[in-house]
Protein backbone atom coordinates (compact mmCIF):
# COMPACT_ATOMS: atom_id res chain seq x y z
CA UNK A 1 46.14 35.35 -80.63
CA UNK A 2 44.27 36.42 -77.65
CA UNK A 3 41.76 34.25 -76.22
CA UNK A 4 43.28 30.81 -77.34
CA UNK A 5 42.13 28.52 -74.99
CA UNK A 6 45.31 26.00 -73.66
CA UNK A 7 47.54 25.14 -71.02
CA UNK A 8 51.99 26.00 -70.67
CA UNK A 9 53.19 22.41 -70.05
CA UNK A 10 56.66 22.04 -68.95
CA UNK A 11 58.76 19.05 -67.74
CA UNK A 12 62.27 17.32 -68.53
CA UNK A 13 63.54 15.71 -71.21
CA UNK A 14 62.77 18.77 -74.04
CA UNK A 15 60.15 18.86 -76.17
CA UNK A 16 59.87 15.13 -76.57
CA UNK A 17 59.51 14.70 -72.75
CA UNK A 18 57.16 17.71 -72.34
CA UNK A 19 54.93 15.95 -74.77
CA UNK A 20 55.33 12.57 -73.18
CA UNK A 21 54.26 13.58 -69.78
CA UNK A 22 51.28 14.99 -71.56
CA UNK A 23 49.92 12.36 -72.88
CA UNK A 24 50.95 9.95 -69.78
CA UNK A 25 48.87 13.03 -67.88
CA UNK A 26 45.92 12.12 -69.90
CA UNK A 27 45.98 8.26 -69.34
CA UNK A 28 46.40 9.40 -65.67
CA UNK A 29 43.67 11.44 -65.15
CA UNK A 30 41.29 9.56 -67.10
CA UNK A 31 40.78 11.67 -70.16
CA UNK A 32 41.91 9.10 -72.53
CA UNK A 33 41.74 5.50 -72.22
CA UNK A 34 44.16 4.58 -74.14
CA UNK A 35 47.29 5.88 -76.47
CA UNK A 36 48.53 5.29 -80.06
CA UNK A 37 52.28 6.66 -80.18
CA UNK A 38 55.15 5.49 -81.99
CA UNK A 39 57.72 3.04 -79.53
CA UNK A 40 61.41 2.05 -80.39
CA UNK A 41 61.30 -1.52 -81.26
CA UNK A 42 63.69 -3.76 -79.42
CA UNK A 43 66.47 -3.70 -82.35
CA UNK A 44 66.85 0.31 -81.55
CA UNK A 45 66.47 0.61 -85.47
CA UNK A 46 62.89 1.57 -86.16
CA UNK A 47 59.62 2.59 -84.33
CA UNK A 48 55.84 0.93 -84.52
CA UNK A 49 52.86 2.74 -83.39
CA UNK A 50 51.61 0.83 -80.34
CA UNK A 51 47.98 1.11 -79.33
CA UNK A 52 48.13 1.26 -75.09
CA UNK A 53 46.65 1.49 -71.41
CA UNK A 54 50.25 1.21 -69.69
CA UNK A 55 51.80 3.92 -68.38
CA UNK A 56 55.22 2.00 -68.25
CA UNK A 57 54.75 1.55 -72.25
CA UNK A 58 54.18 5.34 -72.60
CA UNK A 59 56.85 6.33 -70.62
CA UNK A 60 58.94 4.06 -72.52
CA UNK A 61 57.35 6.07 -76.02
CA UNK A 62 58.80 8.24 -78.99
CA UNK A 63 55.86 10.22 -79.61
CA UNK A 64 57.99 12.86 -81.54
CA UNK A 65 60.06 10.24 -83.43
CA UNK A 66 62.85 11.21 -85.87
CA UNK A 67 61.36 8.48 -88.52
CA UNK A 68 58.15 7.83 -90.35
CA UNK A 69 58.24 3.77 -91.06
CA UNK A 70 54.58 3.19 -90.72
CA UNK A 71 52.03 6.71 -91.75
CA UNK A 72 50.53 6.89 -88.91
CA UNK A 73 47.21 7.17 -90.82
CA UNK A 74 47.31 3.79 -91.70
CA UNK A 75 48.07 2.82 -88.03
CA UNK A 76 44.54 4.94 -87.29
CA UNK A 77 42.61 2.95 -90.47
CA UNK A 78 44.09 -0.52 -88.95
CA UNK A 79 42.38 0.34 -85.63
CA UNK A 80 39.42 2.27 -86.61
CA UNK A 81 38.21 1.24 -90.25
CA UNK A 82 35.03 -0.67 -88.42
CA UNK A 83 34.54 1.91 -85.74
CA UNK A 84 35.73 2.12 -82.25
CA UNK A 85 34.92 1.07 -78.84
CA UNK A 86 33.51 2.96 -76.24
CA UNK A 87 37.04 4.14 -74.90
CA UNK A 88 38.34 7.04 -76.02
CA UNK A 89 42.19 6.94 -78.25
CA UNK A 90 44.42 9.69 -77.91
CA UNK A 91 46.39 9.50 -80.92
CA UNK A 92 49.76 11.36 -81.33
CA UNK A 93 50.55 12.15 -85.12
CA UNK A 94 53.05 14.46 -87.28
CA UNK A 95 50.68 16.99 -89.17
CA UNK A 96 51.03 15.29 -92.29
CA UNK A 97 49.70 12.15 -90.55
CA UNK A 98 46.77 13.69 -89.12
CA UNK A 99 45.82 14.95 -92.53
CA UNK A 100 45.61 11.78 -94.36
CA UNK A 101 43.52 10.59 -91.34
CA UNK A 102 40.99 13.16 -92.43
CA UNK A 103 40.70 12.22 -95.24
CA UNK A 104 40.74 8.91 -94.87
CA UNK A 105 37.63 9.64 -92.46
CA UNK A 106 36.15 11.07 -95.77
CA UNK A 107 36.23 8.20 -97.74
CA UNK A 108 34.86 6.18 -94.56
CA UNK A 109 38.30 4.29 -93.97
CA UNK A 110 38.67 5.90 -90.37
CA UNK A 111 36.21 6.65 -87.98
CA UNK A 112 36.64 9.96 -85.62
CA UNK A 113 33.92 8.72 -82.86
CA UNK A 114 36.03 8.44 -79.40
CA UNK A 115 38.97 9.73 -81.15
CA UNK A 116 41.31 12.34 -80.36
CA UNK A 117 44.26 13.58 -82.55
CA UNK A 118 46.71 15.75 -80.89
CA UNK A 119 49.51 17.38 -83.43
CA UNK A 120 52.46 18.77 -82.79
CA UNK A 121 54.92 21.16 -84.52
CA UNK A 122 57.27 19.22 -87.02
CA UNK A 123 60.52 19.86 -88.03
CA UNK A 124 60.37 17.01 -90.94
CA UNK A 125 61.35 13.22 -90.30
CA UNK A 126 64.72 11.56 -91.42
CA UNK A 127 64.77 9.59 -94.67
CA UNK A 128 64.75 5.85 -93.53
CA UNK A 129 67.19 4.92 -95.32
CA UNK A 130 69.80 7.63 -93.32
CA UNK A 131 68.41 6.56 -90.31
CA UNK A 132 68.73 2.84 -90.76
CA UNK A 133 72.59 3.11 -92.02
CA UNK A 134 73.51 5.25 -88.19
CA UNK A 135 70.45 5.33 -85.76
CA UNK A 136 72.37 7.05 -82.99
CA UNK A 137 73.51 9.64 -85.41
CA UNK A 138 69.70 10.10 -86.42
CA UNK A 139 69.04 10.65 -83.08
CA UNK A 140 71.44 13.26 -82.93
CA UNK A 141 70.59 15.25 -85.74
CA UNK A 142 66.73 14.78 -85.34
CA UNK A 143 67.39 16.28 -81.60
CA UNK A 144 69.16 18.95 -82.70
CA UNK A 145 66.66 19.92 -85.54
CA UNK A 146 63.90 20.13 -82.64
CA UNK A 147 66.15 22.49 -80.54
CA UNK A 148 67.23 24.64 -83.50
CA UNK A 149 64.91 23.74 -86.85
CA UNK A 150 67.90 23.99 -88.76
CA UNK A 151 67.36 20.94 -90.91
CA UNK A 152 70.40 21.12 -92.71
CA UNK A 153 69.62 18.50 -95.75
CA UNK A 154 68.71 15.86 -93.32
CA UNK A 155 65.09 15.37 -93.80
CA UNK A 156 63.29 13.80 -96.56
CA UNK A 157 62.89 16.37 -99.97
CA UNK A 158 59.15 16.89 -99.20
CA UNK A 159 59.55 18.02 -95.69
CA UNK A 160 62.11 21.03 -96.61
CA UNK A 161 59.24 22.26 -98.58
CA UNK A 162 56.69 21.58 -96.50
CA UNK A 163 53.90 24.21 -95.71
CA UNK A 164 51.52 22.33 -93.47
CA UNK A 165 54.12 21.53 -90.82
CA UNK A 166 52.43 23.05 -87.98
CA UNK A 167 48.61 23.50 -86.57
CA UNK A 168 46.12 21.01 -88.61
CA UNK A 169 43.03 19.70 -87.77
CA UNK A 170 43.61 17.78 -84.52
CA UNK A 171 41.53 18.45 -81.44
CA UNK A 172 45.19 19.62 -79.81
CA UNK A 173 48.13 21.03 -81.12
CA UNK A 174 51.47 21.20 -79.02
CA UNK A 175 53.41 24.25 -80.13
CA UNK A 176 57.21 24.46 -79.36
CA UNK A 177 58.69 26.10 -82.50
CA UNK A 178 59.90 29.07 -81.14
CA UNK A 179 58.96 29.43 -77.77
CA UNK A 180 61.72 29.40 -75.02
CA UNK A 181 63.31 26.97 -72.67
CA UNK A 182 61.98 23.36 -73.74
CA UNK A 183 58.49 25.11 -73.27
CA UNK A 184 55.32 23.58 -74.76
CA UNK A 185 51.81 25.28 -75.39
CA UNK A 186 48.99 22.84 -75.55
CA UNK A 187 46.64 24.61 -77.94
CA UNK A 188 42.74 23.55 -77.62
CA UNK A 189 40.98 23.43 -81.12
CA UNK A 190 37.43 23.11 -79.61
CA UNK A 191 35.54 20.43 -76.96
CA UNK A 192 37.80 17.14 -78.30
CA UNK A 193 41.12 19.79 -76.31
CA UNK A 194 39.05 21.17 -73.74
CA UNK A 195 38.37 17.77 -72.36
CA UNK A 196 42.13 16.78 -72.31
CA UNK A 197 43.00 19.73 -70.81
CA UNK A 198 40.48 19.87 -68.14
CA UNK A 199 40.84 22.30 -65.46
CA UNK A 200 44.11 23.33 -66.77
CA UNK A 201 42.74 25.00 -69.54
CA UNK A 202 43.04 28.76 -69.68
CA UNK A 203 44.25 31.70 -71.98
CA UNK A 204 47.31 31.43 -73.72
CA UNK A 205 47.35 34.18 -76.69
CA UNK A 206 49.61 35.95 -75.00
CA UNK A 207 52.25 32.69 -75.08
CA UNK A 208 52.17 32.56 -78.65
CA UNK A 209 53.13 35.56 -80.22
CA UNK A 210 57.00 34.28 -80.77
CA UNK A 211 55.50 31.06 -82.11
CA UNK A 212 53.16 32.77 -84.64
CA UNK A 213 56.09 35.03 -85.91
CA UNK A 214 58.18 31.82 -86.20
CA UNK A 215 55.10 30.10 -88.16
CA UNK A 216 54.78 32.61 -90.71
CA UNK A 217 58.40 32.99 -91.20
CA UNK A 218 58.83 29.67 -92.18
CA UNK A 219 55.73 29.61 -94.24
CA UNK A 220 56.34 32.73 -96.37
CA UNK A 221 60.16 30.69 -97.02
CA UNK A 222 59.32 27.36 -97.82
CA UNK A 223 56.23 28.60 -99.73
CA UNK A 224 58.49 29.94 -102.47
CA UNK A 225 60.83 27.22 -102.68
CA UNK A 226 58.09 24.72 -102.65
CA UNK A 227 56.41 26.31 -105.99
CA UNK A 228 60.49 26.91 -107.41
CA UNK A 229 61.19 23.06 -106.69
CA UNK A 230 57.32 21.93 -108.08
CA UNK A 231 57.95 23.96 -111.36
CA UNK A 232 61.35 21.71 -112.27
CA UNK A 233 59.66 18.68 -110.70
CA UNK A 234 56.30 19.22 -113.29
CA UNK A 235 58.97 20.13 -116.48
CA UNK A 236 61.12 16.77 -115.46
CA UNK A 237 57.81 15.00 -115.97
CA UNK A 238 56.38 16.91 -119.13
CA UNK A 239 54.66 14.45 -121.65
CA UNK A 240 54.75 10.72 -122.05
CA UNK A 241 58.69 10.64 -122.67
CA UNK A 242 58.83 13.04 -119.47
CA UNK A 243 57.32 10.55 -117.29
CA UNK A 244 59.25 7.79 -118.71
CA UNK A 245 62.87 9.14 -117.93
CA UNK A 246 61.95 9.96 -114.56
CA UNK A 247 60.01 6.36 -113.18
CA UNK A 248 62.68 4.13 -115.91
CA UNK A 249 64.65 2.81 -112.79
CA UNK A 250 60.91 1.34 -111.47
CA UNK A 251 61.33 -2.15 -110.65
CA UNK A 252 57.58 -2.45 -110.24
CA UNK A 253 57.72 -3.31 -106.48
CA UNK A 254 54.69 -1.42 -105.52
CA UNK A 255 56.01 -0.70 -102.09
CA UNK A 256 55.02 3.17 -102.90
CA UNK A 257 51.53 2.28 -103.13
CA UNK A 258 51.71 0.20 -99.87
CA UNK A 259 53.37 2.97 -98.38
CA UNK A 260 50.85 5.45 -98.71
CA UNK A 261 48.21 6.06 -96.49
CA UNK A 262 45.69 7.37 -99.31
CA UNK A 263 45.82 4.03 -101.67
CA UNK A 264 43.23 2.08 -99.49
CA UNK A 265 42.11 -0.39 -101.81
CA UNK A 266 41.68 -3.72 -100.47
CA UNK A 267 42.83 -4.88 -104.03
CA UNK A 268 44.62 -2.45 -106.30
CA UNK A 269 43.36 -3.03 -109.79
CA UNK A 270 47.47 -3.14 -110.59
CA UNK A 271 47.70 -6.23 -108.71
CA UNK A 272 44.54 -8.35 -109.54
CA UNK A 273 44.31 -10.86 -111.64
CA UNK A 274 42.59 -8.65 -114.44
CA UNK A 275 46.43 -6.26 -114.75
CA UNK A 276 48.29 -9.32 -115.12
CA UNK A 277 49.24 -9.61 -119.01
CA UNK A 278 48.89 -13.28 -120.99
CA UNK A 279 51.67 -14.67 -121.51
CA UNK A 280 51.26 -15.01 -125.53
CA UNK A 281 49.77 -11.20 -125.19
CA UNK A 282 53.59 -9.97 -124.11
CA UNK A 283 54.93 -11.80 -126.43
CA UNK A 284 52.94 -10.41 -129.45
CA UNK A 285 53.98 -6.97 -128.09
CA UNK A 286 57.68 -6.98 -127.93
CA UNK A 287 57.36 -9.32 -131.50
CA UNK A 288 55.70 -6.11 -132.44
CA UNK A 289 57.26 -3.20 -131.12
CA UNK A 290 60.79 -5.24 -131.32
CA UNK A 291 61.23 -5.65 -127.30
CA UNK A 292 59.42 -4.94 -124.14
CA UNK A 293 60.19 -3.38 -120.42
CA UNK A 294 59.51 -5.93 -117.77
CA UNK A 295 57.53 -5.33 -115.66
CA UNK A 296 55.12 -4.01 -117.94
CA UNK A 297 52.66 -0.89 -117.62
CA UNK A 298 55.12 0.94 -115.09
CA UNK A 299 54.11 3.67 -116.29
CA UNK A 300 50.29 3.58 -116.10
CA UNK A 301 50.83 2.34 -112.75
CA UNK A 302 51.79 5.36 -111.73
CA UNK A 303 49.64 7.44 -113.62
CA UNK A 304 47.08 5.37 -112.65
CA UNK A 305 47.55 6.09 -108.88
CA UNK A 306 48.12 9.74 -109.50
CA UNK A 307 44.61 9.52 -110.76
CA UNK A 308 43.22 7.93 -108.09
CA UNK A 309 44.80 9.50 -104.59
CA UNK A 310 46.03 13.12 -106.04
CA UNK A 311 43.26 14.92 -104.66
CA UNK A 312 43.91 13.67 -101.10
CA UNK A 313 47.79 13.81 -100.92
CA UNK A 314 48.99 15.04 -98.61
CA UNK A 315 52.84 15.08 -99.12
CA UNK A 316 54.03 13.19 -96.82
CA UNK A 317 57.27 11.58 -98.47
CA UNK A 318 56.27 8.13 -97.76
CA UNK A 319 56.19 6.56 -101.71
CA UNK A 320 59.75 8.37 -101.83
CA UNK A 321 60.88 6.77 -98.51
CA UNK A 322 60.34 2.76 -99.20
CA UNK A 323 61.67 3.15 -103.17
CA UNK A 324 64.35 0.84 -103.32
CA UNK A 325 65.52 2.71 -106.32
CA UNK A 326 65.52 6.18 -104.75
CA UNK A 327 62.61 7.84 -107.44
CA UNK A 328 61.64 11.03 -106.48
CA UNK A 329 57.90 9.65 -106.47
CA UNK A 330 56.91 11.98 -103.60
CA UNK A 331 58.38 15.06 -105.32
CA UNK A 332 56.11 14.47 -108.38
CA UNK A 333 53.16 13.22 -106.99
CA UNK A 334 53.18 16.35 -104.24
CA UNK A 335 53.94 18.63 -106.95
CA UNK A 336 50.85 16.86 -109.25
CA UNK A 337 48.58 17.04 -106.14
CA UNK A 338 49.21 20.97 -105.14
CA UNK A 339 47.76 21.51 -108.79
CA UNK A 340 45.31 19.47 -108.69
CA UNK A 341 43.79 20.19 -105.65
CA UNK A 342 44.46 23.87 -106.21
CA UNK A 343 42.32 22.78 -109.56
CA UNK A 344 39.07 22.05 -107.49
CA UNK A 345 39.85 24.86 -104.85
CA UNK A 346 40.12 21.87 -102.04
CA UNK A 347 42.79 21.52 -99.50
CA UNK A 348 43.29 18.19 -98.43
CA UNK A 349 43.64 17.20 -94.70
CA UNK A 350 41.17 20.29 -94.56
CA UNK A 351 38.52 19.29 -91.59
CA UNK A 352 35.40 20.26 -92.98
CA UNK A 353 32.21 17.75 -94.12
CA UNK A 354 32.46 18.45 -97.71
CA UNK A 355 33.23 15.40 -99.64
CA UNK A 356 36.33 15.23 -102.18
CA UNK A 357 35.87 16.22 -105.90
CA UNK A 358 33.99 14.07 -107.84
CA UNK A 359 32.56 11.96 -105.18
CA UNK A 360 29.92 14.99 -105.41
CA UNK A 361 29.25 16.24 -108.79
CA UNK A 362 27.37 19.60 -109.30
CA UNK A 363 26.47 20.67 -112.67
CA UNK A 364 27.91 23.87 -112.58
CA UNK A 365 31.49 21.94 -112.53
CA UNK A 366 31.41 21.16 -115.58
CA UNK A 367 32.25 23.84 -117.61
CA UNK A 368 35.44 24.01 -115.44
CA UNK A 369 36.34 20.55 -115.79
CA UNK A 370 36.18 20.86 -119.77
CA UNK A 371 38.53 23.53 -119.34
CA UNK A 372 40.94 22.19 -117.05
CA UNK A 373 40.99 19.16 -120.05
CA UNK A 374 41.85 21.90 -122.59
CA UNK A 375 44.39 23.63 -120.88
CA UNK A 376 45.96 20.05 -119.78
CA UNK A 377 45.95 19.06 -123.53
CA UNK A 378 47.27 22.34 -124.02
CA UNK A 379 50.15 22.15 -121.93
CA UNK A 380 51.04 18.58 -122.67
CA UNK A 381 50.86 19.48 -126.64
CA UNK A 382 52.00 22.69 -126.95
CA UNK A 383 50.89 25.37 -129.50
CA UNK A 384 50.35 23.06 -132.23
């Protein structure tokens, strides 16, 4: 880790404050212009991201809340879908945040001009739900899980499994896990860090040896349960009557497609005009098939959006979160996605300029999709 390029930040108030008086250091000193961080909302109950000049508002700021409400990648396509201004944004995000914002920037729904991203290490975010029902308490644990990382069943499914909960591709990463004393590392990942660390900046490979060791610990863990839990997730779901048992509580609210940050569309096709059903057309159906669910198509709904945002999920729990009938959606749609991506060899949240599968098509892909078809038929059919 040797010649890492950062700055030891320190301050009061733990982690949380350390972070704070970073980016209120930035607005300072000129190196941002202004902030997007989460901020309690007057109730105490919840946080929204609030984009800001004011140091007073900072000061006043969760940037390491224990809730996701709002993905904060859909705060940064609110404010940057039609490009920026000329100020620059420091934006403070949870790693699986960040990582829809990529690729969000690939499908030209965020723009990165005059943005900066800075990440930070995350121990997972409370269900909503838990958190709404005793904030205080939430509080509690979610400062006690940043002291210790002991999450201790009180984070959402996806994040005990999570493997992408540290460094991503932000232009600065804070690193705390492991390190001693409320004791922050601001971690440079190239000219976007450099500049908000200024003069400050200087070697710190030899700070991050205990974090590293702490990193792949943790990785190496939750990398086996994550494939143990996505093998009983993909069986749950196995064929049509698979899918069925598991999304049969669906009321059709479509809040998990709000909730995520990857379903962009300005119109969802399950919510136009063209996906509503006649009248006389449901009718015919359950006269033929002797009754009918309502709402209809749950099911392809689903599918449907599996299709369409798999390749860029990034597993953040939020479809699972805002379910008013407490579907694992997250758990199968992560578990869906890891294959899938795995599938193209692409890693999404991955800051590099290639565009997603099959918004480029090469020739030579197509051999492998035919086969991926087989073996899907294969595995959905069985032997025979």
């Amino acid at each position: 880790m040797t010649g890492q390029s950062g700055a030891v930040l320190q301050a009061d108030g733990g982690v949380p404050g350390v972070i704070r008086e970073f980016v209120r250091e930035a607005l300072r000193s000129g190196r941002a212009d202004s902030v997007l961080v989460p901020v309690r909302v007057p109730s105490g109950e919840s946080f929204a991201w609030i984009l800001t000049d004011d140091d007073s508002v900072v000061a006043g700021s969760t940037p390491v809340a224990p809730v996701m409400p709002v993905q904060g990648a859909r705060a940064l396509r609110s404010l940057s879908r039609k490009g920026f201004g000329k100020g620059k944004v420091l934006a403070v995000m949870r790693p699986c945040e960040i990582r829809a914002g990529i690729e969000l920037a690939k499908l030209g729904q965020v723009h990165r001009e005059n943005l900066l991203l800075a990440s930070f290490d995350c121990p997972g975010a409370i269900p909503l739900r838990d958190y709404l029902s005793d904030p205080e308490g939430g509080d509690r644990l979610f400062g006690g899980m940043l002291e210790t990382w002991e999450q201790g069943g009180n984070v959402k499914p996806v994040c005990e499994t999570c493997i992408e909960f540290s460094r991503v591709g932000s232009d600065i990463h804070l690193c705390h896990l492991g390190l001693p004393g409320g004791r922050v590392v601001a971690l440079s990942a190239g000219a976007g860090g450099d500049g908000l660390l200024g003069d400050t900046a200087g070697d710190v490979g030899g700070e991050l040896s205990a974090w590293q060791e702490e990193i792949q610990a943790i990785h190496a863990s939750r990398s086996k349960a994550r494939e143990a839990a996505a093998a009983g997730t993909l069986e749950s779901v196995r064929g049509f009557e698979g899918m069925q048992a598991v999304f049969a509580d669906c009321i059709g609210c479509h809040n998990c497609q709000s909730a995520c940050p990857i379903c962009y569309c300005r119109l969802c096709y399950f919510d136009s005009e063209t996906a509503e059903g006649a009248p006389g057309a449901i009718v015919e159906t359950a006269e033929r098939r002797g009754g009918i669910s309502l709402p209809p198509d749950r099911i392809m709904f689903h599918t449907g959006r599996m299709t369409h945002m798999s390749l860029s999920c990034v597993s953040c729990g939020q479809c699972s979160d805002v379910c008013p009938v407490e579907i694992p959606v997250a758990e199968v749609f992560g578990s869906v996605a890891d294959r899938t991506q795995k599938a193209f060899d692409y890693h999404a949240g991955d800051e590099s300029d290639d565009a997603l599968p099959l918004r480029q098509f090469r020739k030579s892909e197509l051999q492998g999709i035919s086969e991926m078809v087989k073996d899907a038929e294969q595995a959905v059919h069985g032997d025979g």
